[in-house]
N, C-alpha and C. Protein backbone atom coordinates (compact mmCIF):
# COMPACT_ATOMS: atom_id res chain seq x y z
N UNK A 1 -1.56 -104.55 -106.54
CA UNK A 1 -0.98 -104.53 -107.88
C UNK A 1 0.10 -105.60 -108.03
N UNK A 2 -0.12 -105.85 -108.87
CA UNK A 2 1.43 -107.11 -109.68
C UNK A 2 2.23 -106.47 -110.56
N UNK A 3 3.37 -106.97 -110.70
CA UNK A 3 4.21 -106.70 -111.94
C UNK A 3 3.52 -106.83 -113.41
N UNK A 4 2.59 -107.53 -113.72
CA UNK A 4 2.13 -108.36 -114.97
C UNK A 4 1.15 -106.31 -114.68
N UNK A 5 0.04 -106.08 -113.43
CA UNK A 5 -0.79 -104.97 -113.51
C UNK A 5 -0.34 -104.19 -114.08
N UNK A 6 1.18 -103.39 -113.92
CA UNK A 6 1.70 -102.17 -114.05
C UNK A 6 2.10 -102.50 -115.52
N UNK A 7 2.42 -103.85 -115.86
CA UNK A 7 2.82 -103.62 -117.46
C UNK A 7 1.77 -103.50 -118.06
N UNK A 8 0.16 -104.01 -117.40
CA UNK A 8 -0.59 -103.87 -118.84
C UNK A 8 -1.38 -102.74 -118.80
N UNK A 9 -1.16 -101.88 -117.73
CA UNK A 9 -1.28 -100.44 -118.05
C UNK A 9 -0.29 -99.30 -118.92
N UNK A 10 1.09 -99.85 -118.99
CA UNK A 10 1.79 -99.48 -119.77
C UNK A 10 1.71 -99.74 -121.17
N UNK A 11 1.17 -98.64 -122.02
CA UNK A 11 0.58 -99.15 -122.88
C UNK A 11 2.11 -98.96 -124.24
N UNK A 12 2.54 -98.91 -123.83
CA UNK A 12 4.27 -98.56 -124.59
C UNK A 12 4.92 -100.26 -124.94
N UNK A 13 5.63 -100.16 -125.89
CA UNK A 13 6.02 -101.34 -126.41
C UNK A 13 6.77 -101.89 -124.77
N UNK A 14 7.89 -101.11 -124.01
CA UNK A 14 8.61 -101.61 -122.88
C UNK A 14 6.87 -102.13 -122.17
N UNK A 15 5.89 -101.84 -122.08
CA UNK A 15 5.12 -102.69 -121.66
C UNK A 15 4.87 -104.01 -121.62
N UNK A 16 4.54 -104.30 -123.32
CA UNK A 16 4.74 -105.27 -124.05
C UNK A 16 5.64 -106.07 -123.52
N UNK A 17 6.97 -106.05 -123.59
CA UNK A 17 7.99 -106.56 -123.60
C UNK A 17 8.03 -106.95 -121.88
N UNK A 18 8.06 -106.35 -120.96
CA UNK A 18 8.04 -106.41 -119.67
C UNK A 18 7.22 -107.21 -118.85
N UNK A 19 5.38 -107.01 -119.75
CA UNK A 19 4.43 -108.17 -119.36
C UNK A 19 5.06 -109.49 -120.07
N UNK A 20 5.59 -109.80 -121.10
CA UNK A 20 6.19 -111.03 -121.76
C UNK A 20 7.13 -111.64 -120.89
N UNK A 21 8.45 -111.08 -120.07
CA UNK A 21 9.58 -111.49 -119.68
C UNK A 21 9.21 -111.97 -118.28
N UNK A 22 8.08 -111.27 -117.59
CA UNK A 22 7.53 -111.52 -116.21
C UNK A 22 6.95 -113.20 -116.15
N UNK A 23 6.01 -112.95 -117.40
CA UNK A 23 5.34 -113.67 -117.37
C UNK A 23 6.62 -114.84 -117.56
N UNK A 24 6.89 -115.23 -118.82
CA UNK A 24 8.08 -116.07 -118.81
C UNK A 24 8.49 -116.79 -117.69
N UNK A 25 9.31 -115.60 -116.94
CA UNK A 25 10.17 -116.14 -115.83
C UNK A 25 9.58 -116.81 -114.69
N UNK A 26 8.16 -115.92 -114.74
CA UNK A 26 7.46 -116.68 -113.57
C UNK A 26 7.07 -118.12 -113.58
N UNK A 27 7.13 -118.95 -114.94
CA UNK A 27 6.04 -119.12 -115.73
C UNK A 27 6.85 -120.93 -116.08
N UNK A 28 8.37 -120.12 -116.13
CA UNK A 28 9.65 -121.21 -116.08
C UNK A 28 10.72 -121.32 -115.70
N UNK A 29 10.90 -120.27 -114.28
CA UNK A 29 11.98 -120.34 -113.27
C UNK A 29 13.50 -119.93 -114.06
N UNK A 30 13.28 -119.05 -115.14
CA UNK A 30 14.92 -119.06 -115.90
C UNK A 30 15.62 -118.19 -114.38
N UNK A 31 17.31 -117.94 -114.66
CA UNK A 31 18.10 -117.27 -114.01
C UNK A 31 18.34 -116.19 -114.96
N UNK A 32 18.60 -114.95 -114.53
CA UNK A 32 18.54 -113.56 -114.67
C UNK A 32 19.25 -113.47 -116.01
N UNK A 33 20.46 -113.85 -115.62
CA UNK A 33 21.28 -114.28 -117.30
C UNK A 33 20.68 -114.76 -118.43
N UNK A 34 19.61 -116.23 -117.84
CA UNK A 34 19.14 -116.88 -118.59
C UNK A 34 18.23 -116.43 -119.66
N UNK A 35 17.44 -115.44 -118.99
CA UNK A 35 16.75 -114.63 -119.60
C UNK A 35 17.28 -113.68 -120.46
N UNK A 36 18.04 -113.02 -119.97
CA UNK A 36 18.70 -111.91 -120.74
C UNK A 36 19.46 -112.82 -122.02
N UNK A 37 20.15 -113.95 -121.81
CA UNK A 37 20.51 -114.99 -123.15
C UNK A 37 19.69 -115.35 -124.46
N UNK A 38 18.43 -115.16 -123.98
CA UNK A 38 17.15 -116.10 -124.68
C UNK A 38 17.43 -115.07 -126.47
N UNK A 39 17.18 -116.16 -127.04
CA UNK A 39 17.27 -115.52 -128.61
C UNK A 39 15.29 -115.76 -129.09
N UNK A 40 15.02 -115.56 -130.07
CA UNK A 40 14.18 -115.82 -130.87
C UNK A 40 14.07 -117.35 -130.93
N UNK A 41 14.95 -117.76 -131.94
CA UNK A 41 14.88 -118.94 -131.85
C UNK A 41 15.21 -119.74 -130.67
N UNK A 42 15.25 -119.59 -129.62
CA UNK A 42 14.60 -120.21 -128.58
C UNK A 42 13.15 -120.92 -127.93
N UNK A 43 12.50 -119.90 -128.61
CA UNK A 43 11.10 -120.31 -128.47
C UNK A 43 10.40 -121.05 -129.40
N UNK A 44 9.55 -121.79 -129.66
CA UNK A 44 8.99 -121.90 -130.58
C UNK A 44 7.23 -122.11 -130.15
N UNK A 45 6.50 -122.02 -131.19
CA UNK A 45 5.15 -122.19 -131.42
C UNK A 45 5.01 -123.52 -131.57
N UNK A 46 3.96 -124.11 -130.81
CA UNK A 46 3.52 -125.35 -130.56
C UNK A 46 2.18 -125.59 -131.78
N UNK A 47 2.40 -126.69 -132.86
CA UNK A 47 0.93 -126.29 -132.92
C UNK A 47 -0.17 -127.60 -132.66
N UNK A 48 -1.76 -126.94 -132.26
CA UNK A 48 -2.29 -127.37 -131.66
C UNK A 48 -3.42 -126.46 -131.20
N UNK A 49 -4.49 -126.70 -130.62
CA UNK A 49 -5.74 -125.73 -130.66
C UNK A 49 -5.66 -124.89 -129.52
N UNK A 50 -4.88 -124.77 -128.97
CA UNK A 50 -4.17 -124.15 -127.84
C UNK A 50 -2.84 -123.38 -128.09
N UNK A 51 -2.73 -121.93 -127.85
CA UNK A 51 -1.30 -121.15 -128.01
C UNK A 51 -0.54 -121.73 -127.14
N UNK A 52 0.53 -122.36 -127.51
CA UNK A 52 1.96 -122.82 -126.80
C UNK A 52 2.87 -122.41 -127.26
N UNK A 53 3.91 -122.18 -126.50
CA UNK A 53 5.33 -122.25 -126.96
C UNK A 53 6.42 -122.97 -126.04
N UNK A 54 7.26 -123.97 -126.89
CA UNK A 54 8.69 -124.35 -126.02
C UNK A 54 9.45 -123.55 -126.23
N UNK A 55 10.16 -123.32 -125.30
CA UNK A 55 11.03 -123.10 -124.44
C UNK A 55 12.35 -123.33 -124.55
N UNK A 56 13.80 -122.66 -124.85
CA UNK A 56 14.98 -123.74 -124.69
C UNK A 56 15.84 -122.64 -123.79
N UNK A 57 15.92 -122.96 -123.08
CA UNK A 57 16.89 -121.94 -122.08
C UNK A 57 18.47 -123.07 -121.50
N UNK A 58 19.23 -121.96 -122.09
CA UNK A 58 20.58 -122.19 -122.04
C UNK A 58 20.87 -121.94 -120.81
N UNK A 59 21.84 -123.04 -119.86
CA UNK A 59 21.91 -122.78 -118.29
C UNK A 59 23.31 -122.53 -118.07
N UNK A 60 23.40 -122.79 -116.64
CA UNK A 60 24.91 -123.07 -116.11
C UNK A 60 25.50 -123.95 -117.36
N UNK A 61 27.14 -123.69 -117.19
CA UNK A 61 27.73 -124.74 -118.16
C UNK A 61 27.40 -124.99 -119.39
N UNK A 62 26.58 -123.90 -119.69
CA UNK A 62 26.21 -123.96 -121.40
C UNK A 62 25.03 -125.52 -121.85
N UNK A 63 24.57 -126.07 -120.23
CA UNK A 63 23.74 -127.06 -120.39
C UNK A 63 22.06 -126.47 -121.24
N UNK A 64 22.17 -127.25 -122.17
CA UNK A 64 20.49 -126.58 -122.28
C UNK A 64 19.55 -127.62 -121.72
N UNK A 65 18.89 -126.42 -121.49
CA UNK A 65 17.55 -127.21 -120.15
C UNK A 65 15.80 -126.55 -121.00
N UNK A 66 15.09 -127.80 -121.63
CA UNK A 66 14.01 -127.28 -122.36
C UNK A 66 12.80 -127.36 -121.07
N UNK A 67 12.09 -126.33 -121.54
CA UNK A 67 11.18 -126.46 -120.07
C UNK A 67 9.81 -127.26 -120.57
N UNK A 68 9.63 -128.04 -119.62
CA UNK A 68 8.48 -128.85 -119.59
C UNK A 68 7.60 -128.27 -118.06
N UNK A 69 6.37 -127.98 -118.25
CA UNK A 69 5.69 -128.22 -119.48
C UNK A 69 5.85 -126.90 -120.43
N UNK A 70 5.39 -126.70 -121.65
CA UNK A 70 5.04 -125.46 -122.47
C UNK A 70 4.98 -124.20 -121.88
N UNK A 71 5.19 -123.50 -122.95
CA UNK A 71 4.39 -122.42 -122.13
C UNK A 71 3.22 -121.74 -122.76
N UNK A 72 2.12 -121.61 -121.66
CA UNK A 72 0.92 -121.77 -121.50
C UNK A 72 0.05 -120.71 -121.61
N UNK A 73 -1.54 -120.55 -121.25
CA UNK A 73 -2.21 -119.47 -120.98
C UNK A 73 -1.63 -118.28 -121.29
N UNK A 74 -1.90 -117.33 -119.95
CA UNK A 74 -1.60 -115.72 -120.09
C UNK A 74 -0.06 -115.79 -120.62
N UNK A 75 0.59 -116.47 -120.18
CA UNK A 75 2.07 -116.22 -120.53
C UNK A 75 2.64 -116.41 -121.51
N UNK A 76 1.73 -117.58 -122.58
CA UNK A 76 2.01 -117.74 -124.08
C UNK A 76 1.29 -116.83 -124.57
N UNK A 77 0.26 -116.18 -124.07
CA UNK A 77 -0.38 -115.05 -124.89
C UNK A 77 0.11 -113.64 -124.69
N UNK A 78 0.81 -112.99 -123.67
CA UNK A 78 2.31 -112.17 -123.82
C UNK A 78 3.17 -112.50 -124.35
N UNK A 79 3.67 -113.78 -124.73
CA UNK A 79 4.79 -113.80 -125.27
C UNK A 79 4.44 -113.46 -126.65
N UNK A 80 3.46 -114.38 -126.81
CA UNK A 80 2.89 -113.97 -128.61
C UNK A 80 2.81 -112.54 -129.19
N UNK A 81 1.91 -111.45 -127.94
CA UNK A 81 1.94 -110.19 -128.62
C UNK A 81 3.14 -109.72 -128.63
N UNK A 82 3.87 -110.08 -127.58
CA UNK A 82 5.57 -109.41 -128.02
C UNK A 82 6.00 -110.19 -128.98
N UNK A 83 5.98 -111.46 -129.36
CA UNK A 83 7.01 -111.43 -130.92
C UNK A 83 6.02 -111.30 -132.28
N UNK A 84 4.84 -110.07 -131.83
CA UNK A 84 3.82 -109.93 -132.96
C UNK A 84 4.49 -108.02 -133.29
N UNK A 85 4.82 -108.10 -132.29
CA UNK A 85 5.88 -106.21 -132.41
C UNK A 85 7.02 -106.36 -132.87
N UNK A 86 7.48 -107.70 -131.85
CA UNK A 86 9.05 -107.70 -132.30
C UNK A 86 9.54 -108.13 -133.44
N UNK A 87 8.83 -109.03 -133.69
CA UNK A 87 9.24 -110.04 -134.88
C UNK A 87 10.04 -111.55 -134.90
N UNK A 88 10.37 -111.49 -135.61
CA UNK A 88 10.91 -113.09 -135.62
C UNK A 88 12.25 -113.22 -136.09
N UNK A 89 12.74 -112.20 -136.60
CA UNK A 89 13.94 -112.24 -137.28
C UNK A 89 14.55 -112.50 -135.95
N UNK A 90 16.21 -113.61 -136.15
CA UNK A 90 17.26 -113.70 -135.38
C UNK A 90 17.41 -112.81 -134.79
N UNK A 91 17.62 -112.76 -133.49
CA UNK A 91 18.33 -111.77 -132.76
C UNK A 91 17.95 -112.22 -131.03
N UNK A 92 18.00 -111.03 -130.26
CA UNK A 92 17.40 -110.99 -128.45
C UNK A 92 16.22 -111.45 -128.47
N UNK A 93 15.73 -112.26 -127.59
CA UNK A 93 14.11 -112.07 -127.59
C UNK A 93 13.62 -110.90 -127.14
N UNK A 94 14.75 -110.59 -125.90
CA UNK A 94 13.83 -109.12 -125.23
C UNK A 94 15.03 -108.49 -125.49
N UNK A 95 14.72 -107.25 -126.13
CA UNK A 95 16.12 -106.42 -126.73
C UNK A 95 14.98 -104.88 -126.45
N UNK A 96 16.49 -104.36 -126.90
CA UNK A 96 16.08 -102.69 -126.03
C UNK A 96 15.23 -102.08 -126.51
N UNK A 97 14.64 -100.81 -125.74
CA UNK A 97 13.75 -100.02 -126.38
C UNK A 97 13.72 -98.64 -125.86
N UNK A 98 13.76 -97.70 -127.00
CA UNK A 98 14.40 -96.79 -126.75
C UNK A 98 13.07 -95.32 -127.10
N UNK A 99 12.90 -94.49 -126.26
CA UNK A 99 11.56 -93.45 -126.30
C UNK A 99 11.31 -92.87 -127.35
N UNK A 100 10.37 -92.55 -127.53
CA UNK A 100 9.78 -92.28 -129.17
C UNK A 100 10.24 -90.78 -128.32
N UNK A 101 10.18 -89.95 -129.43
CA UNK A 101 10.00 -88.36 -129.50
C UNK A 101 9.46 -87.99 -128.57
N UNK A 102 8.60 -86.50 -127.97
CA UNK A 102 7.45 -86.64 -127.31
C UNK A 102 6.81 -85.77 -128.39
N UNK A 103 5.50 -86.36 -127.83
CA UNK A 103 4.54 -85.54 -129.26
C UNK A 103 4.27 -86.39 -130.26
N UNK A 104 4.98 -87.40 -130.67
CA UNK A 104 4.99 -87.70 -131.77
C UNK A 104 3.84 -89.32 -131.80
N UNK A 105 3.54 -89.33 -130.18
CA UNK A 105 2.71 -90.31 -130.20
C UNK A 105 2.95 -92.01 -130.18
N UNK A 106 4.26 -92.23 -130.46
CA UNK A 106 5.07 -93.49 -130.87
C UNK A 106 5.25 -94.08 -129.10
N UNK A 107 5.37 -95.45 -129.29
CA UNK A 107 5.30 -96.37 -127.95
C UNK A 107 6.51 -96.87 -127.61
N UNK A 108 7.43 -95.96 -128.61
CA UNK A 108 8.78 -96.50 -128.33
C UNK A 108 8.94 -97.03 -129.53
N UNK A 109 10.82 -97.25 -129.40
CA UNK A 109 11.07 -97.86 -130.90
C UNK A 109 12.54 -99.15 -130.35
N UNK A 110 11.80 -99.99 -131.33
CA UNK A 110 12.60 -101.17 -130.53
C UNK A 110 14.18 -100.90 -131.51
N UNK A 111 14.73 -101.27 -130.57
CA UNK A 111 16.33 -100.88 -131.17
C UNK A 111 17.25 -102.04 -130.41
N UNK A 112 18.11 -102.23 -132.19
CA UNK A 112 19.51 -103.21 -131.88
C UNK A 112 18.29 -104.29 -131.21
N UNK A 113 17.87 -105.43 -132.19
CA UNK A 113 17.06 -106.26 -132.42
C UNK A 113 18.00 -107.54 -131.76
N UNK A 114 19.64 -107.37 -132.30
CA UNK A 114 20.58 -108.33 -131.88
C UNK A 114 20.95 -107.88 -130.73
N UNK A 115 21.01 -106.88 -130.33
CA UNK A 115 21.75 -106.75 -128.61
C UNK A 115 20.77 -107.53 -127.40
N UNK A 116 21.57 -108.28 -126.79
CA UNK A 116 20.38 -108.48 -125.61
C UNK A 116 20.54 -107.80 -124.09
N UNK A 117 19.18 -107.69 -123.33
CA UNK A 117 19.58 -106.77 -122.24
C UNK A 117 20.10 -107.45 -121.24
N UNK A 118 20.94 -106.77 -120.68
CA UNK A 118 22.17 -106.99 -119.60
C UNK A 118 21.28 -107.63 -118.58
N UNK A 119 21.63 -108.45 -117.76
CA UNK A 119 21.08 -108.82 -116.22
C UNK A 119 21.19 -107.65 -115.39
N UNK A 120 21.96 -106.37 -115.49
CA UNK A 120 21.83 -105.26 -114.69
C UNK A 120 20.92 -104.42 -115.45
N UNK A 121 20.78 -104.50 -116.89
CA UNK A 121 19.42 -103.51 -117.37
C UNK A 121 18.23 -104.66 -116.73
N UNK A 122 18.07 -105.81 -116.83
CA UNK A 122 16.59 -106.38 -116.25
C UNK A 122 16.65 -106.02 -114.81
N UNK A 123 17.33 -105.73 -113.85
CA UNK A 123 17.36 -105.33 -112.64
C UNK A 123 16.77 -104.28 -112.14
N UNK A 124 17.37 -103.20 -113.55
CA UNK A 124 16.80 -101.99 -113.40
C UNK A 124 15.14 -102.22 -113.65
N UNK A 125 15.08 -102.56 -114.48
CA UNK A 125 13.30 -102.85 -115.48
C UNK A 125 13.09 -103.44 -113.84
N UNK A 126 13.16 -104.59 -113.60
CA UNK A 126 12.14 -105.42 -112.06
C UNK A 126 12.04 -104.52 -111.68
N UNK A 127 13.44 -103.56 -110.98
CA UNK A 127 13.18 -102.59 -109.99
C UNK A 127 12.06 -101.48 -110.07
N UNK A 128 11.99 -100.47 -111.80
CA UNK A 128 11.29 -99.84 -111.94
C UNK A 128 9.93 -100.36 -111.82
N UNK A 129 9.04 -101.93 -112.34
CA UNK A 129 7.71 -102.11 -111.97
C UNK A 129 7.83 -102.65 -110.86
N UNK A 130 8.89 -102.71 -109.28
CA UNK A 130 8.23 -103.12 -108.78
C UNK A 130 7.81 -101.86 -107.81
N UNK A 131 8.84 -100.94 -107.92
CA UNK A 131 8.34 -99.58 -107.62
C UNK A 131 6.70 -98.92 -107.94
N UNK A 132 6.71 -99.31 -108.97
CA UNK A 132 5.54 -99.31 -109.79
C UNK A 132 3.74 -100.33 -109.07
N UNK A 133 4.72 -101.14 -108.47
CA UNK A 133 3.16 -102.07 -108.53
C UNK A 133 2.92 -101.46 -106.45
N UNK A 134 4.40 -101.09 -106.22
CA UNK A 134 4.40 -100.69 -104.61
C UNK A 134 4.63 -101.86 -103.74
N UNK A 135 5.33 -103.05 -104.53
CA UNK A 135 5.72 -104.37 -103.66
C UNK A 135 7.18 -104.27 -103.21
N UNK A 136 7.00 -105.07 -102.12
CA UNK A 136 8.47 -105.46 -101.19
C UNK A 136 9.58 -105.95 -102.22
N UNK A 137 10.38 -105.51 -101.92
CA UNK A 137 11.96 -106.24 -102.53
C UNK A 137 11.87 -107.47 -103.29
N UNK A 138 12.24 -107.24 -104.05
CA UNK A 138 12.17 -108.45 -105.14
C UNK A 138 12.85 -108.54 -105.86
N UNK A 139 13.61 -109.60 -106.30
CA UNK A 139 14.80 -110.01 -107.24
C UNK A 139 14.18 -111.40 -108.31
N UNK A 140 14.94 -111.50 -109.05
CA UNK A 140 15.01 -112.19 -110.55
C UNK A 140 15.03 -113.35 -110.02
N UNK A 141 15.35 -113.97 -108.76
CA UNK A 141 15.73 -115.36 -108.54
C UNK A 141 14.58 -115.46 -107.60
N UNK A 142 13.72 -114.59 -107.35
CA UNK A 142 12.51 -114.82 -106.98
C UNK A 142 11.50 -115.58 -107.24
N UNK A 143 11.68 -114.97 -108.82
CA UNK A 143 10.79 -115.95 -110.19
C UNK A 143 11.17 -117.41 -109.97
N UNK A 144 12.07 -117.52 -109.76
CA UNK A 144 12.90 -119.27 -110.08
C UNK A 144 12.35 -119.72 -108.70
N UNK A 145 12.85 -119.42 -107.18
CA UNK A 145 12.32 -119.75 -106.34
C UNK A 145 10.88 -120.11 -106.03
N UNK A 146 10.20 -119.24 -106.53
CA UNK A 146 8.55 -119.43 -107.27
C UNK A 146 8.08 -120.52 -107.79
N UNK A 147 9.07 -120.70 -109.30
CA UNK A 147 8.89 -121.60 -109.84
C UNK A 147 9.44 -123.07 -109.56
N UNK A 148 9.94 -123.05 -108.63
CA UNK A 148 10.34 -124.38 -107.98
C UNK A 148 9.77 -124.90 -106.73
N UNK A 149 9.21 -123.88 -106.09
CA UNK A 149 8.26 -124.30 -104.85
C UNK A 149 7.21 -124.72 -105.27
N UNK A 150 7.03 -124.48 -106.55
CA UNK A 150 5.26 -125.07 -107.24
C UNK A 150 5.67 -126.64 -107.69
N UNK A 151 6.69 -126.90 -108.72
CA UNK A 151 7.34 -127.67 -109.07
C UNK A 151 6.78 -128.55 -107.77
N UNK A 152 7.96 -128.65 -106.98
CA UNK A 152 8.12 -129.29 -105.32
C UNK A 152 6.57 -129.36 -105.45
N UNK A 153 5.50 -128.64 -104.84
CA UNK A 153 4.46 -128.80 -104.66
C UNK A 153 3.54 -129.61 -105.49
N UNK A 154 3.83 -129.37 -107.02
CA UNK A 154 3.01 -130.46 -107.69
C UNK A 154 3.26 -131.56 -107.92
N UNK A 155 4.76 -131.40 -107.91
CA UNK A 155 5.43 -133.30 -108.22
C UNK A 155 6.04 -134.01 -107.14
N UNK A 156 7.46 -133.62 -106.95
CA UNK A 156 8.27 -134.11 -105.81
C UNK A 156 9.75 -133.57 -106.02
N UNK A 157 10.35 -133.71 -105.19
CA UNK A 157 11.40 -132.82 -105.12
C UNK A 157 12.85 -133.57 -106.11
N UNK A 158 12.31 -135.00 -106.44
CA UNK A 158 13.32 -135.22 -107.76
C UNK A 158 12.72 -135.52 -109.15
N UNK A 159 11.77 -135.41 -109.00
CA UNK A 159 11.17 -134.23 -110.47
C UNK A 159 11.78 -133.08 -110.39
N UNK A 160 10.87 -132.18 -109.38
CA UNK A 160 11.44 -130.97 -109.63
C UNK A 160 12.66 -130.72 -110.21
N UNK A 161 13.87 -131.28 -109.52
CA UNK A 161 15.16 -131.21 -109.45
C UNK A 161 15.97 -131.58 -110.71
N UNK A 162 14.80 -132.66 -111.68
CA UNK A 162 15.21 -132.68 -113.28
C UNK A 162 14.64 -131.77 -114.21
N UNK A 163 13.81 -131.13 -113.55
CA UNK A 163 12.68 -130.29 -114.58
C UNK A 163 13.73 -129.13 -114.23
N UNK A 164 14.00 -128.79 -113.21
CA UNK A 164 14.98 -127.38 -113.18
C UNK A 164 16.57 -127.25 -113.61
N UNK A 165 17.03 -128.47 -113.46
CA UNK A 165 17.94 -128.78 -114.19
C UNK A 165 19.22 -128.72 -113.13
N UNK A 166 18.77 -129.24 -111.82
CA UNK A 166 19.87 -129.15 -110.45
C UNK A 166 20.77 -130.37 -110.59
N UNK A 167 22.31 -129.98 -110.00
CA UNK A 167 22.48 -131.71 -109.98
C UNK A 167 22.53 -132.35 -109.17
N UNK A 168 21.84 -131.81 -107.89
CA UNK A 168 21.17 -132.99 -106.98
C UNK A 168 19.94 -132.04 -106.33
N UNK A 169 19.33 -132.68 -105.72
CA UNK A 169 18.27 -132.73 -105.22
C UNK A 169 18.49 -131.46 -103.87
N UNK A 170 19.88 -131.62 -103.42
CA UNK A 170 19.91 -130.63 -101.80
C UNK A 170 20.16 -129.35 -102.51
N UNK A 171 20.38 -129.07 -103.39
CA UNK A 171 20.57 -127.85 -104.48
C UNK A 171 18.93 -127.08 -104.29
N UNK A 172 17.96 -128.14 -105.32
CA UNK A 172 16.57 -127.90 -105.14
C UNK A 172 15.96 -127.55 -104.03
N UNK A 173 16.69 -128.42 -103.01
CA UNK A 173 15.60 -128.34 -101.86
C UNK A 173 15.70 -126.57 -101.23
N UNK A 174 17.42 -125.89 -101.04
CA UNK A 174 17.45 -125.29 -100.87
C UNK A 174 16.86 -124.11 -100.99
């Protein structure tokens, strides 16, 4: 099982939202904050005969760092069904969600559209699917580490090191 498995059996909006942020992070190496920062208008729709979206993730030092390349495949197509629930209005990209009734059949109800979730609520969320998928220890800077060993692997380590937004290279390599 994967993290992306256990969300798309979760058929509840925190599904939704959880397969979107995975995918994301995996997808463009943000930092835990970074993620939890991301607004709406952060993203945008690419257009073109292909679902894309850029990317603008706000870093260390308030540097913004746009991710190249797009974002792509499965991971622009989670992101899409989550801002097809969430919407588009200003606010969190990934903002809270809070349990429907029981009985009442509801997948949850997204709440405080402007609040965004804490780096210790996404901690909790990793922790709960990774409990969920039955994988080893895993943290948020996992994703980034991930996404920079591919980086390294497809380009070179001072690409990488501008695409991630390091300010030198022994940073990256690390």
């Amino acid at each position: 099982n994967t993290l992306i498995d256990v969300s798309l059996v979760d058929d509840t909006y925190a599904g939704l939202r959880d397969r979107a942020m995975f995918a994301l992070a995996y997808s463009t190496g943000p930092r835990v904050h970074e993620v939890a920062g991301l607004n709406v208008k952060d993203v945008t729709l690419v257009k073109g005969d292909e679902l894309m979206y850029e990317v603008r993730i706000i870093g260390k030092g308030n540097k913004e760092r746009p991710v190249k390349p797009v974002l792509v495949g499965g991971a622009a197509q989670y992101l899409h069904k989550w801002l097809l629930l969430r919407g588009v209005a200003n606010g969190a990209l990934f903002c809270y969600i809070t349990k429907a009734s029981k009985g009442s059949g509801a997948k949850g109800v997204l709440s405080r559209k402007d609040a965004h979730l804490t780096p210790d609520a996404l901690v909790k969320i990793l922790e709960k699917r990774r409990l969920q998928a039955g994988l080893e220890h895993l943290s948020w800077h996992d994703f980034r580490r991930t996404y920079i060993s591919d980086l390294i692997n497809q380009y070179d380590l001072v690409t990488a090191q501008k695409i991630i937004g390091h300010s030198s290279t022994s940073i990256t390599a690390k």
